[in-house]
PDB file of N, CA and C in Angstrom:
ATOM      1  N   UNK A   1     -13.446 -19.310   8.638  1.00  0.00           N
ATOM      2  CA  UNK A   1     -12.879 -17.981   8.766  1.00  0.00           C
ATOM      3  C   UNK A   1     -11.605 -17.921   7.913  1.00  0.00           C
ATOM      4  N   UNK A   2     -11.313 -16.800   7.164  1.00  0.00           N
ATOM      5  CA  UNK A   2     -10.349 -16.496   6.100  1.00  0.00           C
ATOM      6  C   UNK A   2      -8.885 -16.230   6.938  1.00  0.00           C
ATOM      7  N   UNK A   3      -8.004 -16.438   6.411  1.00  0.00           N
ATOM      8  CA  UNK A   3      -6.740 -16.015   7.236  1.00  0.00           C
ATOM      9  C   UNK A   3      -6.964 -14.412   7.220  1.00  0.00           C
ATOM     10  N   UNK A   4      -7.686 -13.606   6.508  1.00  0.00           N
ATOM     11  CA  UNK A   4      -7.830 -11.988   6.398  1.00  0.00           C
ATOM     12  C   UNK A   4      -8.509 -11.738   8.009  1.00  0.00           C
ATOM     13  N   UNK A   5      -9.662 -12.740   7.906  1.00  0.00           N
ATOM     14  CA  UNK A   5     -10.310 -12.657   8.758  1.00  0.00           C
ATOM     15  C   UNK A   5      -9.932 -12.765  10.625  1.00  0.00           C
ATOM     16  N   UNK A   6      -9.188 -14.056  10.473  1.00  0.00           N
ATOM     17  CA  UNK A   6      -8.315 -14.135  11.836  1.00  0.00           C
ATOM     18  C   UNK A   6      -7.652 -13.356  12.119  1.00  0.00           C
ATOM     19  N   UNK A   7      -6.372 -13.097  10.838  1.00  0.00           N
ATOM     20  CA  UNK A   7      -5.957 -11.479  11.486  1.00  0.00           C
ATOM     21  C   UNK A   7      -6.152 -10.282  12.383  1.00  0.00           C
ATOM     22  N   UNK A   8      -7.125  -9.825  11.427  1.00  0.00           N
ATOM     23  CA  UNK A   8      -8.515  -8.900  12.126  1.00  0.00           C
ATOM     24  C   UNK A   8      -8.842  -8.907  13.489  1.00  0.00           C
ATOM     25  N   UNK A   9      -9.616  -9.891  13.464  1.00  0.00           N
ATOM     26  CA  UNK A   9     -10.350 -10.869  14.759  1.00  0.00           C
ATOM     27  C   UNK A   9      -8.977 -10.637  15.774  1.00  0.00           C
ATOM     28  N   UNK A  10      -7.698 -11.223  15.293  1.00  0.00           N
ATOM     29  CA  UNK A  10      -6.745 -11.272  16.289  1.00  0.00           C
ATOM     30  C   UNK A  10      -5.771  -9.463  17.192  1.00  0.00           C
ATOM     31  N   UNK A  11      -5.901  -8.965  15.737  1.00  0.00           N
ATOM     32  CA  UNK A  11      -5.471  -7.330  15.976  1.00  0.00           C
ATOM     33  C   UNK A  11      -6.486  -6.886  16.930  1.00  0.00           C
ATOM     34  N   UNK A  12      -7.846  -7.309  16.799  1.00  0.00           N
ATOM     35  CA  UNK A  12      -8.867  -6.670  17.412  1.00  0.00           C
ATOM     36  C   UNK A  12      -8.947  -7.082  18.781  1.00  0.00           C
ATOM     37  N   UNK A  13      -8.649  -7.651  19.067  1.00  0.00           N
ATOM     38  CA  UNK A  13      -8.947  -8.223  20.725  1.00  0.00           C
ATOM     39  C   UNK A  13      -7.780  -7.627  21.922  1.00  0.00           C
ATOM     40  N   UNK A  14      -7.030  -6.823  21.349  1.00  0.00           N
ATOM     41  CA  UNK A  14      -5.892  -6.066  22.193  1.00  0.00           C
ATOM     42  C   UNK A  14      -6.929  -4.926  22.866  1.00  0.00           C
ATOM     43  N   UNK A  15      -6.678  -4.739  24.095  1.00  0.00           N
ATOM     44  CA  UNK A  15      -7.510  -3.285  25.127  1.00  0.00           C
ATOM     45  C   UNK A  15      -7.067  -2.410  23.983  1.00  0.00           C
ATOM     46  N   UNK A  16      -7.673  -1.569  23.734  1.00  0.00           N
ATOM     47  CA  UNK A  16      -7.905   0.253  23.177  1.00  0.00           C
ATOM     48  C   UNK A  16      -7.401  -0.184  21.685  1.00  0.00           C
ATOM     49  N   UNK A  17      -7.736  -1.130  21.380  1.00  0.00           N
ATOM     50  CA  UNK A  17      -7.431  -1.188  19.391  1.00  0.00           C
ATOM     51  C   UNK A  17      -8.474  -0.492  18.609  1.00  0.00           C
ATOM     52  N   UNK A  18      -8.028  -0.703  17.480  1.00  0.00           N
ATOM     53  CA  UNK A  18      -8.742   0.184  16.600  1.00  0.00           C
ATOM     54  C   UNK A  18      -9.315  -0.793  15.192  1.00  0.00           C
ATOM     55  N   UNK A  19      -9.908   0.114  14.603  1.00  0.00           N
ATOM     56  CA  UNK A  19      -9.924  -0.979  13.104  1.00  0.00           C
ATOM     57  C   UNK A  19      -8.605  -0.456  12.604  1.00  0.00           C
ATOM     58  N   UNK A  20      -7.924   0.732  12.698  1.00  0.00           N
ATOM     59  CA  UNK A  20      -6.865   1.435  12.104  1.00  0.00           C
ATOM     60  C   UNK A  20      -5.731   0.137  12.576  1.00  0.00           C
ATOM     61  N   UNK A  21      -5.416  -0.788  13.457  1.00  0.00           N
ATOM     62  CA  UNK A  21      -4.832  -1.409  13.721  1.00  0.00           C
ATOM     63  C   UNK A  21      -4.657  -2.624  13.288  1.00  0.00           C
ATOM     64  N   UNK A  22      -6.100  -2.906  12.587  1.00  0.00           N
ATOM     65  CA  UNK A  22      -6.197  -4.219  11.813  1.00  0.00           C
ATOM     66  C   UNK A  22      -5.994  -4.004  10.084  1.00  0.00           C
ATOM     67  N   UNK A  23      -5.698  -2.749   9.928  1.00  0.00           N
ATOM     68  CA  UNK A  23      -5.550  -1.912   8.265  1.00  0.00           C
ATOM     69  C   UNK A  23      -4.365  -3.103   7.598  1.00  0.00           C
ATOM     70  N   UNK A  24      -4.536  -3.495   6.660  1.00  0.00           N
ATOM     71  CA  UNK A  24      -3.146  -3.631   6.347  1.00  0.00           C
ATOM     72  C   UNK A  24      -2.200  -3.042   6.187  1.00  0.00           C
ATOM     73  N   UNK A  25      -0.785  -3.856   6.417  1.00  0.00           N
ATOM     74  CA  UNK A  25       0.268  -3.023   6.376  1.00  0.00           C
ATOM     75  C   UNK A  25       1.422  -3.487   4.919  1.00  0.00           C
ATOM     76  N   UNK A  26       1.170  -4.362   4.515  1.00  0.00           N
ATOM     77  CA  UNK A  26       1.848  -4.950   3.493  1.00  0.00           C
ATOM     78  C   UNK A  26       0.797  -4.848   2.172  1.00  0.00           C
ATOM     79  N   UNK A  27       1.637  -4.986   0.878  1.00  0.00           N
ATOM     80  CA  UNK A  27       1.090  -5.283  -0.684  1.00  0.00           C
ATOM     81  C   UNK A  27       1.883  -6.447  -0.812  1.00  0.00           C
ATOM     82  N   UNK A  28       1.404  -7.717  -1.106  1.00  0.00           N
ATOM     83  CA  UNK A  28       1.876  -8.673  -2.030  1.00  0.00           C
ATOM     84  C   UNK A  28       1.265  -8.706  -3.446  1.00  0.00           C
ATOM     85  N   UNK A  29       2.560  -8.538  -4.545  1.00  0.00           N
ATOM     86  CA  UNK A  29       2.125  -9.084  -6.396  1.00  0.00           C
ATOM     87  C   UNK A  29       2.811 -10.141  -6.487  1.00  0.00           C
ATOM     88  N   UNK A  30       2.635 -10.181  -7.896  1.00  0.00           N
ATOM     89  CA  UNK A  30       3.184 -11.761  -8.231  1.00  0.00           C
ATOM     90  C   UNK A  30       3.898 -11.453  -9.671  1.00  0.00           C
ATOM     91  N   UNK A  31       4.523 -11.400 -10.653  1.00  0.00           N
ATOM     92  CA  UNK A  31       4.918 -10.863 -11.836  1.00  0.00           C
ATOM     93  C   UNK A  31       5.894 -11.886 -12.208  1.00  0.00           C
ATOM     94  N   UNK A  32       5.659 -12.835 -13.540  1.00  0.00           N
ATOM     95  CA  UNK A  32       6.711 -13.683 -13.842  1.00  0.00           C
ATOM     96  C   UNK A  32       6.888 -14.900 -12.603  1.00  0.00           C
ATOM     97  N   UNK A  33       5.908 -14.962 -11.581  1.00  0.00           N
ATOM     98  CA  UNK A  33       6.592 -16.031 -11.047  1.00  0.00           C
ATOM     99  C   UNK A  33       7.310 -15.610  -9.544  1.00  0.00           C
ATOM    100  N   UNK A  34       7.360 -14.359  -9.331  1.00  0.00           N
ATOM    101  CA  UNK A  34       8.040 -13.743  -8.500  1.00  0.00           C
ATOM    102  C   UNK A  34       7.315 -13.116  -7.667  1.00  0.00           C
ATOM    103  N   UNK A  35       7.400 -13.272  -6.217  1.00  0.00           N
ATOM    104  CA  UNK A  35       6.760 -12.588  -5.263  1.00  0.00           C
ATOM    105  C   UNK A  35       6.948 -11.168  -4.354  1.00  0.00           C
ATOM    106  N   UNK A  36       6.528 -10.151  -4.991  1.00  0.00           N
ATOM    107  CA  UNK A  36       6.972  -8.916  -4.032  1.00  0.00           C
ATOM    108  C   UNK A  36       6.195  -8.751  -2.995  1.00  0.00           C
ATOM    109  N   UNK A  37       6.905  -8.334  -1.570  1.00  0.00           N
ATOM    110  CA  UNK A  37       6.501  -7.523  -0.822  1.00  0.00           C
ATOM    111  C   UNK A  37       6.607  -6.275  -0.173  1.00  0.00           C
ATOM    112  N   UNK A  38       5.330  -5.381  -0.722  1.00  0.00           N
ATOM    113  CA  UNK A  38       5.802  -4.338   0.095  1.00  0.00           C
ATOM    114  C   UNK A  38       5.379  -3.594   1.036  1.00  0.00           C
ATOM    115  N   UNK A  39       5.928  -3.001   1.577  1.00  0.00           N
ATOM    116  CA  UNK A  39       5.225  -1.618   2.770  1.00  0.00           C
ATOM    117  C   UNK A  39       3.581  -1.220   2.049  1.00  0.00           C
ATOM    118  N   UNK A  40       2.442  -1.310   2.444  1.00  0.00           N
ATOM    119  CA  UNK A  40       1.764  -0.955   2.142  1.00  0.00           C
ATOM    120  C   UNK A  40       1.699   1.354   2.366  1.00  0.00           C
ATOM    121  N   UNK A  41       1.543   1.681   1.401  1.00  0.00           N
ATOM    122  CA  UNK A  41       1.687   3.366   1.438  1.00  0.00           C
ATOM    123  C   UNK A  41       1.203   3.997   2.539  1.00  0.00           C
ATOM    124  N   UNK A  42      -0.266   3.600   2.805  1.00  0.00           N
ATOM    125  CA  UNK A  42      -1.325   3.641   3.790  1.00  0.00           C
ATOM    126  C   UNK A  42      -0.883   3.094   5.266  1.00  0.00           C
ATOM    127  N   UNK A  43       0.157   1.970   5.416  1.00  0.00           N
ATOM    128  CA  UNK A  43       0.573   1.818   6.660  1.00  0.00           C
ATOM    129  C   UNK A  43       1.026   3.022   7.708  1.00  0.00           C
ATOM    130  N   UNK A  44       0.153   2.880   8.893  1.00  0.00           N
ATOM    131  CA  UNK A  44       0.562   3.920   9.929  1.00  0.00           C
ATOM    132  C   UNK A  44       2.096   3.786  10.366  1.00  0.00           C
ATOM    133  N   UNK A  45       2.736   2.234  10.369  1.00  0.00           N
ATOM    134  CA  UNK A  45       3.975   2.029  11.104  1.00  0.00           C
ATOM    135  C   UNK A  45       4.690   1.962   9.697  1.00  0.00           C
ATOM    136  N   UNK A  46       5.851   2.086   9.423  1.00  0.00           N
ATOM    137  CA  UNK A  46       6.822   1.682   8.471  1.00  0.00           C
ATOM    138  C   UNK A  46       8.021   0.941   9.072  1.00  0.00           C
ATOM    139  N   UNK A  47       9.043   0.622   8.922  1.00  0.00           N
ATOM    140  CA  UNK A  47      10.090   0.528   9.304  1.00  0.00           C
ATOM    141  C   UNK A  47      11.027   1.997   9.311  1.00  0.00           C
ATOM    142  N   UNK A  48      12.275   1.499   9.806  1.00  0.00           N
ATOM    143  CA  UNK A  48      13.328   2.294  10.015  1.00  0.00           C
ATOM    144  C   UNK A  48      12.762   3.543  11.025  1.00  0.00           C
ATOM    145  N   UNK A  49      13.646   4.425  10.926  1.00  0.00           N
ATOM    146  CA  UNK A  49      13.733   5.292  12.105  1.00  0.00           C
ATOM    147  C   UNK A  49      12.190   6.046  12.181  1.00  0.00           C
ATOM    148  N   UNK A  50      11.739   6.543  12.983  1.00  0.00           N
ATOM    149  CA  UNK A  50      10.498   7.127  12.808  1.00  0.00           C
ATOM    150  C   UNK A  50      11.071   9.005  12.322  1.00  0.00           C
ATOM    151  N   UNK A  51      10.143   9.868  12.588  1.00  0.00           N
ATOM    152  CA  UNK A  51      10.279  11.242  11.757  1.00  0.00           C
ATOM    153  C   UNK A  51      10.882  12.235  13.024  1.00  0.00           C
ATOM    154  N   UNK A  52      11.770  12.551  12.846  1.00  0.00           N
ATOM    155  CA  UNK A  52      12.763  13.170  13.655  1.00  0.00           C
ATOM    156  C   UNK A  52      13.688  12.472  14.442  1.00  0.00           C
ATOM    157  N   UNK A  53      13.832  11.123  14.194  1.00  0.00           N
ATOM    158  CA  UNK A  53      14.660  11.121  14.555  1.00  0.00           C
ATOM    159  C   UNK A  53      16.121  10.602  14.201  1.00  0.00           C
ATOM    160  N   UNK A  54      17.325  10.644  14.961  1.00  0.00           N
ATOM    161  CA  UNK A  54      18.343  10.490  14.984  1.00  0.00           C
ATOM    162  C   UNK A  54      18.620   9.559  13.691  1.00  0.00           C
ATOM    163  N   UNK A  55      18.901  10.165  12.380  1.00  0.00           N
ATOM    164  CA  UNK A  55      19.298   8.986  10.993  1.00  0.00           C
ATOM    165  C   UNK A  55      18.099   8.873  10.424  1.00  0.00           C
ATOM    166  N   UNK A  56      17.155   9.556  10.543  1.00  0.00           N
ATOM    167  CA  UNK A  56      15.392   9.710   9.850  1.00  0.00           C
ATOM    168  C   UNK A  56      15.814  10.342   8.403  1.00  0.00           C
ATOM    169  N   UNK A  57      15.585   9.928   7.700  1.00  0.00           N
ATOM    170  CA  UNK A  57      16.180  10.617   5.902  1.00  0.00           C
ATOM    171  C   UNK A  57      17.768  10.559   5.404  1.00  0.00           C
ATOM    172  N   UNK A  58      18.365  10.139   6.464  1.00  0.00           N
ATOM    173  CA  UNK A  58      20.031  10.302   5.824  1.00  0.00           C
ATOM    174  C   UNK A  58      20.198   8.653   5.026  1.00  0.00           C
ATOM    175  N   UNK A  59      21.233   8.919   4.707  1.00  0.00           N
ATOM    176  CA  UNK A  59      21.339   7.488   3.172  1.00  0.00           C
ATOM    177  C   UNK A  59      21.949   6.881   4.188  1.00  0.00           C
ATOM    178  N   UNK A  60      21.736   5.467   4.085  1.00  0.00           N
ATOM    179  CA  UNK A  60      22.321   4.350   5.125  1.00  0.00           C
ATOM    180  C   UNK A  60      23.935   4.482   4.736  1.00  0.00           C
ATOM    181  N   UNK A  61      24.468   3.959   5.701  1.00  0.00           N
ATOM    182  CA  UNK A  61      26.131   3.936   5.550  1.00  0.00           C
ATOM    183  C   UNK A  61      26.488   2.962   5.125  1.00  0.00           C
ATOM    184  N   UNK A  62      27.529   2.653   4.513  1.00  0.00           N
ATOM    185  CA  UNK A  62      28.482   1.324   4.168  1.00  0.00           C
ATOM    186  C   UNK A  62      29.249   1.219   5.192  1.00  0.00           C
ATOM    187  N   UNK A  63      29.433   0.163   5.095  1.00  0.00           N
ATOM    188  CA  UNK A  63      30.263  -0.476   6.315  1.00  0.00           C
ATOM    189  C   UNK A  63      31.591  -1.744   5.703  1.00  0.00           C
ATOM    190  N   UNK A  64      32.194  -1.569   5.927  1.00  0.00           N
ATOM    191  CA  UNK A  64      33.415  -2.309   5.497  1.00  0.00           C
ATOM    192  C   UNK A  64      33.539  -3.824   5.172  1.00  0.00           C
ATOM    193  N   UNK A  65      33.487  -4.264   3.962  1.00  0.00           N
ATOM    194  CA  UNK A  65      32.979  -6.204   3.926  1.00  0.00           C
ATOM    195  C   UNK A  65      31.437  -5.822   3.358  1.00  0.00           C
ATOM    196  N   UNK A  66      30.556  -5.103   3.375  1.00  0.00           N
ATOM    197  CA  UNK A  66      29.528  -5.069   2.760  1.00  0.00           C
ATOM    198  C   UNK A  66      29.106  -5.013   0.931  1.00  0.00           C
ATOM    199  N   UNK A  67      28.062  -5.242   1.033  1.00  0.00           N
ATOM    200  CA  UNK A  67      28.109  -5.018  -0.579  1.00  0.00           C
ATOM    201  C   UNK A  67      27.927  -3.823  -0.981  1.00  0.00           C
ATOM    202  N   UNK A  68      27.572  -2.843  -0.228  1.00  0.00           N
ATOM    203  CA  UNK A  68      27.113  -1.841  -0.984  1.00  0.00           C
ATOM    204  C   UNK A  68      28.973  -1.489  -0.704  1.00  0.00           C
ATOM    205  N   UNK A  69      29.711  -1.646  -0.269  1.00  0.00           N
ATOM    206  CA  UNK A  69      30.643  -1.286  -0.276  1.00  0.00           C
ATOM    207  C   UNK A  69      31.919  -2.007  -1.645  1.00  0.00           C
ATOM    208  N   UNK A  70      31.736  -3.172  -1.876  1.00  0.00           N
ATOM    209  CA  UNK A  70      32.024  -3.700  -3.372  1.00  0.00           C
ATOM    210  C   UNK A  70      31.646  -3.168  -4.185  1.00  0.00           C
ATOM    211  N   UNK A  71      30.647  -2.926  -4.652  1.00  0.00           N
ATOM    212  CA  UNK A  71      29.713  -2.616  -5.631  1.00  0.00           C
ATOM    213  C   UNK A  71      29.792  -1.118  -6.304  1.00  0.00           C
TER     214      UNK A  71
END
């Protein structure tokens, strides 16, 4: 069995799952040697705040000692 496969197999065995649950949620490339990962587009969950709420679309803050605050 493929690690794709266990996944699957493993998402699937939760009461009331779905195949929508075993979807992927990540893209890994490779370019030069270098490994990206990202949010797959198609993912139902993302990170950060969900849609309405409280800080959903506003630009993250700087915070004092940070880099985006050097920079």
């Amino acid at each position: 069995m493929t690690d794709d496969q266990k996944r699957r197999d493993q998402l699937l065995r939760a009461e009331h799952s779905t195949e929508a649950d075993a979807a992927p949620r990540i893209e890994v490339s490779e370019h030069d040697g270098n490994v990206r990962i990202d949010v797959a587009e198609t993912a139902a969950v993302r990170p950060g705040p969900g849609p309405g709420a409280e800080g959903a679309g506003e630009p993250k803050e700087t915070r004092p000692g940070t880099e985006e605050e050097q920079a």
